[in-house]
PDB file of N, CA and C in Angstrom:
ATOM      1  N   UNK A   1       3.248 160.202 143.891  1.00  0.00           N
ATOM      2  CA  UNK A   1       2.723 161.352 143.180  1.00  0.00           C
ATOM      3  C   UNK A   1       1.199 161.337 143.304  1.00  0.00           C
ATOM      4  N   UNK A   2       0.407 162.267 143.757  1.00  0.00           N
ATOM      5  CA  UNK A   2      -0.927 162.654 143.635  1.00  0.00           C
ATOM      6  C   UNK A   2      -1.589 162.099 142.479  1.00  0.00           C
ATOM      7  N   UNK A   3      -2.750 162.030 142.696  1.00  0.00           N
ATOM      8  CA  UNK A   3      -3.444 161.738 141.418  1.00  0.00           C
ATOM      9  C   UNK A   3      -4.082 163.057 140.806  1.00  0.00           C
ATOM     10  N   UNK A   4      -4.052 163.363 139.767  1.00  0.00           N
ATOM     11  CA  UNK A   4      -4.132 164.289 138.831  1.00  0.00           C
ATOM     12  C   UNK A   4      -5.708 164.330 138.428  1.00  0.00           C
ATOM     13  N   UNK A   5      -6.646 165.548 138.339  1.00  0.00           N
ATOM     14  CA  UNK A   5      -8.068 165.804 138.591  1.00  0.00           C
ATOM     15  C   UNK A   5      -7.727 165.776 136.430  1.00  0.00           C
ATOM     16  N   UNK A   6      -8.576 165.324 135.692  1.00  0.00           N
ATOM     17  CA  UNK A   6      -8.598 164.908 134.509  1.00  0.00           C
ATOM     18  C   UNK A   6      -9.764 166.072 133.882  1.00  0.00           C
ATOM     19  N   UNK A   7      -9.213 167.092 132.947  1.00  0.00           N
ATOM     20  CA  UNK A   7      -9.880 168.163 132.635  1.00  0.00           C
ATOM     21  C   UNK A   7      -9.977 167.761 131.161  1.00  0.00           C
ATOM     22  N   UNK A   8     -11.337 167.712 130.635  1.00  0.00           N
ATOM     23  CA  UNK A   8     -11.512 167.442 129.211  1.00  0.00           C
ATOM     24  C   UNK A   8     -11.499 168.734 128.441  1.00  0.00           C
ATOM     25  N   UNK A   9     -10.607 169.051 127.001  1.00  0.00           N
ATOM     26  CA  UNK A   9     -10.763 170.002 126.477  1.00  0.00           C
ATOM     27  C   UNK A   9     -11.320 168.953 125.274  1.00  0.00           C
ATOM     28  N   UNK A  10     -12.273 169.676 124.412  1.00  0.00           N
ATOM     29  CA  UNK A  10     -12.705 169.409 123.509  1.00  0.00           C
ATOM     30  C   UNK A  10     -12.131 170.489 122.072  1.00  0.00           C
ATOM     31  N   UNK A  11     -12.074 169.860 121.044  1.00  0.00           N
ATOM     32  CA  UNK A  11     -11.158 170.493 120.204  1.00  0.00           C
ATOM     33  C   UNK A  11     -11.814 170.125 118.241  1.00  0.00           C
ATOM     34  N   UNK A  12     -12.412 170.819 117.966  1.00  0.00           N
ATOM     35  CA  UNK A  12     -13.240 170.943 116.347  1.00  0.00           C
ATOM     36  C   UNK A  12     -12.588 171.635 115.480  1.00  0.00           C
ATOM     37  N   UNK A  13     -11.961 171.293 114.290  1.00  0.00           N
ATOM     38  CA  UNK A  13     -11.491 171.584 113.067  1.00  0.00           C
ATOM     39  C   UNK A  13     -12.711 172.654 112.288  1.00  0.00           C
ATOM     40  N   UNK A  14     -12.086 173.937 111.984  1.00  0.00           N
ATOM     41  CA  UNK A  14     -12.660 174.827 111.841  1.00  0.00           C
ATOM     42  C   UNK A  14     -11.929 174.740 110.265  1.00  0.00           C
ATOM     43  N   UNK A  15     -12.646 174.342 109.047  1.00  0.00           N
ATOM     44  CA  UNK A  15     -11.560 174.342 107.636  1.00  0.00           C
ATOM     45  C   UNK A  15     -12.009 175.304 107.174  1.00  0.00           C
ATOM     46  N   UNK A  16     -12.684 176.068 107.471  1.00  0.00           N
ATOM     47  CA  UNK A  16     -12.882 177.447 106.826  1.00  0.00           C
ATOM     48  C   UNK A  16     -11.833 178.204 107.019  1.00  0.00           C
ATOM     49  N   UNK A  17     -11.174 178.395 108.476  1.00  0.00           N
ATOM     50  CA  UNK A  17     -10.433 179.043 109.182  1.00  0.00           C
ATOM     51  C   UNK A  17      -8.916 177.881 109.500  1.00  0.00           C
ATOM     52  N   UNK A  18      -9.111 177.092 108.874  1.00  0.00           N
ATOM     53  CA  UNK A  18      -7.970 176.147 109.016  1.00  0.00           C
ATOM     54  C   UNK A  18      -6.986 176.276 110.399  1.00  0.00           C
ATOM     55  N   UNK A  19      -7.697 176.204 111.232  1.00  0.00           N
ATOM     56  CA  UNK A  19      -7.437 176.089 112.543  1.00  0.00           C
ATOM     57  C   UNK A  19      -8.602 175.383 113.454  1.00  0.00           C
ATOM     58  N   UNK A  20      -7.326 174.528 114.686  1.00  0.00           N
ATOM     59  CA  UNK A  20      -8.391 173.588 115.574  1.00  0.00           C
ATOM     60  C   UNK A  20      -8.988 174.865 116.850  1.00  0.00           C
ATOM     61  N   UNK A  21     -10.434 174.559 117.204  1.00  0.00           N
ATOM     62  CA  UNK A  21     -10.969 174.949 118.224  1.00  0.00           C
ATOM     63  C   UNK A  21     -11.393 174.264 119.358  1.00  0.00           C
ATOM     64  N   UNK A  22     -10.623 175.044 120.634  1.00  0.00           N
ATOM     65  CA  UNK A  22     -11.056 173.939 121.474  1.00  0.00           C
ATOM     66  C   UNK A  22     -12.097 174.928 122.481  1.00  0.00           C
ATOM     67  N   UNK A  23     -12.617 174.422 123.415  1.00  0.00           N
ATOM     68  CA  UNK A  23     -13.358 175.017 124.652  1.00  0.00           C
ATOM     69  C   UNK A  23     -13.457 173.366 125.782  1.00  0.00           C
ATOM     70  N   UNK A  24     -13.744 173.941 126.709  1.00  0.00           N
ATOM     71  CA  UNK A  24     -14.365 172.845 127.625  1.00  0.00           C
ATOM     72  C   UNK A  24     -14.701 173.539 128.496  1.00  0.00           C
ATOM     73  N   UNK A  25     -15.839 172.693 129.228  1.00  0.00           N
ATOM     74  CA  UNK A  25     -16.792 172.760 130.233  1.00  0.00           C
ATOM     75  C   UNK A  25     -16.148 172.996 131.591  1.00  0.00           C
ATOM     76  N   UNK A  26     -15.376 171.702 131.881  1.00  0.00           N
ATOM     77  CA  UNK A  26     -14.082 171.427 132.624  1.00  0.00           C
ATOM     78  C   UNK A  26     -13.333 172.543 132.849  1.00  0.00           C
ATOM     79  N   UNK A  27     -13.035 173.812 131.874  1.00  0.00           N
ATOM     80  CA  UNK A  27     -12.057 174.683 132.363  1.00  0.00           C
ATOM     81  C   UNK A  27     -12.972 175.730 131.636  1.00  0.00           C
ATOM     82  N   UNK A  28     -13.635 176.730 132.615  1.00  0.00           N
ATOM     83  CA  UNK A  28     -14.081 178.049 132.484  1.00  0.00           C
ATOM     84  C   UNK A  28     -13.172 178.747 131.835  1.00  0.00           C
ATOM     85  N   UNK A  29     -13.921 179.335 130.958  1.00  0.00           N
ATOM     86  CA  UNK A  29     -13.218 180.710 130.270  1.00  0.00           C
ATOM     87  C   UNK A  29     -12.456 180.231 129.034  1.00  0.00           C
ATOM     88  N   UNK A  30     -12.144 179.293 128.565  1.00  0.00           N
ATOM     89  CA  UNK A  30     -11.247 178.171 128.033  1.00  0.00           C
ATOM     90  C   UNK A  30     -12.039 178.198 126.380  1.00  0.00           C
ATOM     91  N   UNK A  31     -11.021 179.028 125.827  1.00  0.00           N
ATOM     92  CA  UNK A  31     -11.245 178.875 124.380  1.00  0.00           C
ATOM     93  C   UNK A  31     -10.281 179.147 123.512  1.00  0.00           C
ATOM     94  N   UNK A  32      -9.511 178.195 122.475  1.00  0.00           N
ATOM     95  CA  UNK A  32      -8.492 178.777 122.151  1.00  0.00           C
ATOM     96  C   UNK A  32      -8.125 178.148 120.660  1.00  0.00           C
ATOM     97  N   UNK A  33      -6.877 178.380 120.091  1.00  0.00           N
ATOM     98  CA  UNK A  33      -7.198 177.976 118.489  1.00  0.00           C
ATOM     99  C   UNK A  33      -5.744 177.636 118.148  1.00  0.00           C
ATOM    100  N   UNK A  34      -5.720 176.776 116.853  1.00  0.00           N
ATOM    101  CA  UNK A  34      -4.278 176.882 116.882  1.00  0.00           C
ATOM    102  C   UNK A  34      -4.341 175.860 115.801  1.00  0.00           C
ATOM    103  N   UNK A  35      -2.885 176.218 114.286  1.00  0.00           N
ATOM    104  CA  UNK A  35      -3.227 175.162 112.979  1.00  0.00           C
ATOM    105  C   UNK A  35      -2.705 173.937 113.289  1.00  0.00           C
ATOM    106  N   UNK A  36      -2.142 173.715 113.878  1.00  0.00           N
ATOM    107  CA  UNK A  36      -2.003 171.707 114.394  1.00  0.00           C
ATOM    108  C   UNK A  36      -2.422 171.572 115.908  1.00  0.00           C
ATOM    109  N   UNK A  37      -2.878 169.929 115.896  1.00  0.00           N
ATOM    110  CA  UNK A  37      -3.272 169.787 117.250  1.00  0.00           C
ATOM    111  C   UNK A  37      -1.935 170.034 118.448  1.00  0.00           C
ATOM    112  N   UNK A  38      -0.620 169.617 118.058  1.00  0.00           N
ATOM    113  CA  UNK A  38      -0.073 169.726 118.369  1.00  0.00           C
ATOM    114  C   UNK A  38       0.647 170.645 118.960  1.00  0.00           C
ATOM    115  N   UNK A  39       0.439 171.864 118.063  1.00  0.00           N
ATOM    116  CA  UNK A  39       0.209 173.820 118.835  1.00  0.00           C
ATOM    117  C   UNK A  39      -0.904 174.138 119.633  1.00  0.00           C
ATOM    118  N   UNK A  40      -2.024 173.396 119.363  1.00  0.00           N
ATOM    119  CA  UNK A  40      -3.168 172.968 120.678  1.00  0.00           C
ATOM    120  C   UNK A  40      -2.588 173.228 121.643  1.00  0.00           C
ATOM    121  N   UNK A  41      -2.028 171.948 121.998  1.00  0.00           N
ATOM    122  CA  UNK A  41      -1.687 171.046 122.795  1.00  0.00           C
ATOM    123  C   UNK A  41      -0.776 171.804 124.014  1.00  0.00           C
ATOM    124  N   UNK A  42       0.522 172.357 123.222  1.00  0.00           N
ATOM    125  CA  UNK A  42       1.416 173.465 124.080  1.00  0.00           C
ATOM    126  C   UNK A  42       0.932 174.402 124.289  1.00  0.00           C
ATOM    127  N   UNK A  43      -0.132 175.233 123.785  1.00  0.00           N
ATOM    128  CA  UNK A  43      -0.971 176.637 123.742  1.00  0.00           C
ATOM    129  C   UNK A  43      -2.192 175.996 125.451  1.00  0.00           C
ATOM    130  N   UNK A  44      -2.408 174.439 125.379  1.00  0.00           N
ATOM    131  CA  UNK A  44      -2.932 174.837 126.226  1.00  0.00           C
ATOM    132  C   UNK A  44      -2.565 173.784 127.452  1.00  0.00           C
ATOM    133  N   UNK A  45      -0.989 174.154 127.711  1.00  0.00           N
ATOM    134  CA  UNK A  45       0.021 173.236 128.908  1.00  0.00           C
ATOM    135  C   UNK A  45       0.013 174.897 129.148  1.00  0.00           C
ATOM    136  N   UNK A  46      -0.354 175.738 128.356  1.00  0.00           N
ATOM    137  CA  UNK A  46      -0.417 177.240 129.544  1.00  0.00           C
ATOM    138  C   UNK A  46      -1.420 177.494 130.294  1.00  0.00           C
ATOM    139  N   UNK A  47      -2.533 177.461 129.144  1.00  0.00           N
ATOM    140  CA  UNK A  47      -3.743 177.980 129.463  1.00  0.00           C
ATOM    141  C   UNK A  47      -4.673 177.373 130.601  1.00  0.00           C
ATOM    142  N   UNK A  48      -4.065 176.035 130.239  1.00  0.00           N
ATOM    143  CA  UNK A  48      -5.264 175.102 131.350  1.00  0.00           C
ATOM    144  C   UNK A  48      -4.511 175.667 132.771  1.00  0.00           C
ATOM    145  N   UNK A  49      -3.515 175.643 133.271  1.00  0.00           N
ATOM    146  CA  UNK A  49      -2.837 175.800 134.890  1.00  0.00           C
ATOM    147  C   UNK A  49      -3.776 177.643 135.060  1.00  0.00           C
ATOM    148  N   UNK A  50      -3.439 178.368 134.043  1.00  0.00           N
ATOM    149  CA  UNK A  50      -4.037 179.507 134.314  1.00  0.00           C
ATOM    150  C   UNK A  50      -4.987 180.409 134.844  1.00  0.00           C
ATOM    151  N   UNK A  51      -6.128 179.568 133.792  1.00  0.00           N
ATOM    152  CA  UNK A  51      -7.594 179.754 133.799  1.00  0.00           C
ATOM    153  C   UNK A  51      -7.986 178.991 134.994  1.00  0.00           C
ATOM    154  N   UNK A  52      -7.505 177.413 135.605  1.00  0.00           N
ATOM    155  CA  UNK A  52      -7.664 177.117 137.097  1.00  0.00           C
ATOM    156  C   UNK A  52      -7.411 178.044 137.918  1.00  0.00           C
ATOM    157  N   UNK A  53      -6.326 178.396 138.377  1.00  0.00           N
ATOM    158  CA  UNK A  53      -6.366 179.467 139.265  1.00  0.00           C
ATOM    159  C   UNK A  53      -7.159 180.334 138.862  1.00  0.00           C
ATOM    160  N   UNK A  54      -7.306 181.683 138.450  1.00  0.00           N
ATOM    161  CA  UNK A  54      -7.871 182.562 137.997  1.00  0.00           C
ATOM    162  C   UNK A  54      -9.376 182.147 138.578  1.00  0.00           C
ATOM    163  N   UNK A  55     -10.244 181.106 137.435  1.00  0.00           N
ATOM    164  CA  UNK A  55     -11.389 181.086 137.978  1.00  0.00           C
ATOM    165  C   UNK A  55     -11.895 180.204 139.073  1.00  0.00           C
ATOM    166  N   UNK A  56     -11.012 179.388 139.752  1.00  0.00           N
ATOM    167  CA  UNK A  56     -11.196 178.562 140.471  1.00  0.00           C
ATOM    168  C   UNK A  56     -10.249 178.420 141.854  1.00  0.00           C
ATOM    169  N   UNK A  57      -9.261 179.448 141.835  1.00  0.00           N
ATOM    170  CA  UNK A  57      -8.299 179.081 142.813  1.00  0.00           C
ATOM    171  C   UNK A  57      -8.116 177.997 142.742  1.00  0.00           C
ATOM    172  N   UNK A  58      -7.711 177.114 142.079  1.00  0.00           N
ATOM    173  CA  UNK A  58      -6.756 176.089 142.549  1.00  0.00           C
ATOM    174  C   UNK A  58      -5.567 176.115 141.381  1.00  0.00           C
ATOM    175  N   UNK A  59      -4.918 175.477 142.422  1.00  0.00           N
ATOM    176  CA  UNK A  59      -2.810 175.433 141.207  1.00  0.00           C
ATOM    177  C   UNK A  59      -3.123 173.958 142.115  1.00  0.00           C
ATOM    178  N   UNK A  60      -3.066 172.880 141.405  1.00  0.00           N
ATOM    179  CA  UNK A  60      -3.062 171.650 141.545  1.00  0.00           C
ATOM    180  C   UNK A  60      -1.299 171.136 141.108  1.00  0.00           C
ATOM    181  N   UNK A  61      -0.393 170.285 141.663  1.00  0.00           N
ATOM    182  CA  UNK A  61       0.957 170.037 141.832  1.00  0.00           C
ATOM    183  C   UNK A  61       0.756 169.198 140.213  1.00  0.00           C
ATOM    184  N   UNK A  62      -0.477 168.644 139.006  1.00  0.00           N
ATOM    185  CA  UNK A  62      -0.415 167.891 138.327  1.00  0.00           C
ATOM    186  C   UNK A  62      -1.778 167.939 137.492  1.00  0.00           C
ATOM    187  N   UNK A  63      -2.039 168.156 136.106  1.00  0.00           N
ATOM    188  CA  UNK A  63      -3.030 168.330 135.446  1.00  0.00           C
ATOM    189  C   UNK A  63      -3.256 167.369 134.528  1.00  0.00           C
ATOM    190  N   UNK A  64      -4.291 166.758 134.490  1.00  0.00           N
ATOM    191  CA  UNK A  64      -4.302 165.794 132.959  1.00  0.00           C
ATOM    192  C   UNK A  64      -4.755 166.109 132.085  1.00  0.00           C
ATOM    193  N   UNK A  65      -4.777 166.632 130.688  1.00  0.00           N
ATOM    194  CA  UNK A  65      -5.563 166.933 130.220  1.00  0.00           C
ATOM    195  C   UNK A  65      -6.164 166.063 129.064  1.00  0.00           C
ATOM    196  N   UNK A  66      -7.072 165.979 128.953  1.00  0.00           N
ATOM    197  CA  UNK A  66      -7.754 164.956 127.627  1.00  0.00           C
ATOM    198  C   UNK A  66      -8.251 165.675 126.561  1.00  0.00           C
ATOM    199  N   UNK A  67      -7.116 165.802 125.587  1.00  0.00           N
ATOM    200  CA  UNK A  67      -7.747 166.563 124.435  1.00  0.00           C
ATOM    201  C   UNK A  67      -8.648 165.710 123.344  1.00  0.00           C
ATOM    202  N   UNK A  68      -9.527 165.953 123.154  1.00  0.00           N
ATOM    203  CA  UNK A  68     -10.440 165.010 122.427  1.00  0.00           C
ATOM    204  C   UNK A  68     -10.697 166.189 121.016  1.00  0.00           C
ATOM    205  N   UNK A  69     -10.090 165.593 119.888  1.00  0.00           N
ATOM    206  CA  UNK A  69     -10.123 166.454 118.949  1.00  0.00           C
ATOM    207  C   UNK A  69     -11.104 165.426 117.860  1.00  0.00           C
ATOM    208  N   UNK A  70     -12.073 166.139 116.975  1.00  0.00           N
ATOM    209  CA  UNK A  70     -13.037 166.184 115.906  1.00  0.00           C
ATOM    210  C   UNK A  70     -13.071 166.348 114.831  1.00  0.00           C
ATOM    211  N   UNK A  71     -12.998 165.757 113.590  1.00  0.00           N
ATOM    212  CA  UNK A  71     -12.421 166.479 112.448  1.00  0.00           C
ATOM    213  C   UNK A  71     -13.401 165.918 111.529  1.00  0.00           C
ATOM    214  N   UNK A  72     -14.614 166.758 110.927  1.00  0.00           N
ATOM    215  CA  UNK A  72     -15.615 165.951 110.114  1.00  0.00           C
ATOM    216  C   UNK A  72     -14.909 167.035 108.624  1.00  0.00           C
ATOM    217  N   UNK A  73     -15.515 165.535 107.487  1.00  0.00           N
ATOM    218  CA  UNK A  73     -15.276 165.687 106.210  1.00  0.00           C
ATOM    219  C   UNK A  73     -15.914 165.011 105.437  1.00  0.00           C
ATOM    220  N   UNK A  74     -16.442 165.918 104.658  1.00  0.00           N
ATOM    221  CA  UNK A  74     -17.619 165.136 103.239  1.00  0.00           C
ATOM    222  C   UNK A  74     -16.401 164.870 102.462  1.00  0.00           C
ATOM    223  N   UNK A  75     -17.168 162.953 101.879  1.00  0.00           N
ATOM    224  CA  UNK A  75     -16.266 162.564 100.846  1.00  0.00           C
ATOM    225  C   UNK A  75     -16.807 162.603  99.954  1.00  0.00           C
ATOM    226  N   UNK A  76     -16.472 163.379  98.695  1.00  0.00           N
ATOM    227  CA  UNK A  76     -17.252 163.053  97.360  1.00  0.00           C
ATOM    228  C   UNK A  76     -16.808 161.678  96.836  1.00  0.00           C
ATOM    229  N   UNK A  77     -17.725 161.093  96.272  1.00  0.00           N
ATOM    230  CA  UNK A  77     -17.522 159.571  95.780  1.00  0.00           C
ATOM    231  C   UNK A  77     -17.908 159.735  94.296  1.00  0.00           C
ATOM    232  N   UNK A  78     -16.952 159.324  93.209  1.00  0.00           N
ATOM    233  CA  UNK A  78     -17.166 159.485  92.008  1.00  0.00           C
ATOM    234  C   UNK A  78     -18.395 158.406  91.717  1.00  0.00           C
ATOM    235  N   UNK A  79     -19.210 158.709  90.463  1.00  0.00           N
ATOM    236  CA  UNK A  79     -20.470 158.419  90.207  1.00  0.00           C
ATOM    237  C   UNK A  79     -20.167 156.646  89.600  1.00  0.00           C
TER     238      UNK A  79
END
């Protein structure tokens, strides 16, 4: 099996909007949202093959993707 070109999506917890955001550099055009990482994740086993072709011509036989997800939170600490 080929070795697989490794596309980083990056992915930030939006708690206003209680949904994850991802974009990456790695895949033009590439922005997308979704309330578990896990709906991420399948939302973008579409998007990533897509947006390759489209802006890049290529359909590669194998994609890796590295979702690197972010999740900041203030802790209040009792006095």
């Amino acid at each position: 099996m080929p070795i697989a070109t490794q596309y980083r999506v990056h992915a930030i917890w939006d708690a206003e909007a209680g949904v994850w955001v991802a974009s990456s550099d790695d895949v033009p055009g590439l922005v997308a949202e979704a309330a578990t990482v896990e709906a991420l994740m399948d939302d973008l086993r579409a998007l990533v093959p897509e947006l390759l072709e489209l802006n890049r011509g290529e359909r590669p036989a194998r994609i890796d993707v590295a979702l690197i997800a972010e999740r900041r939170e203030g802790i209040e600490l009792a006095a």
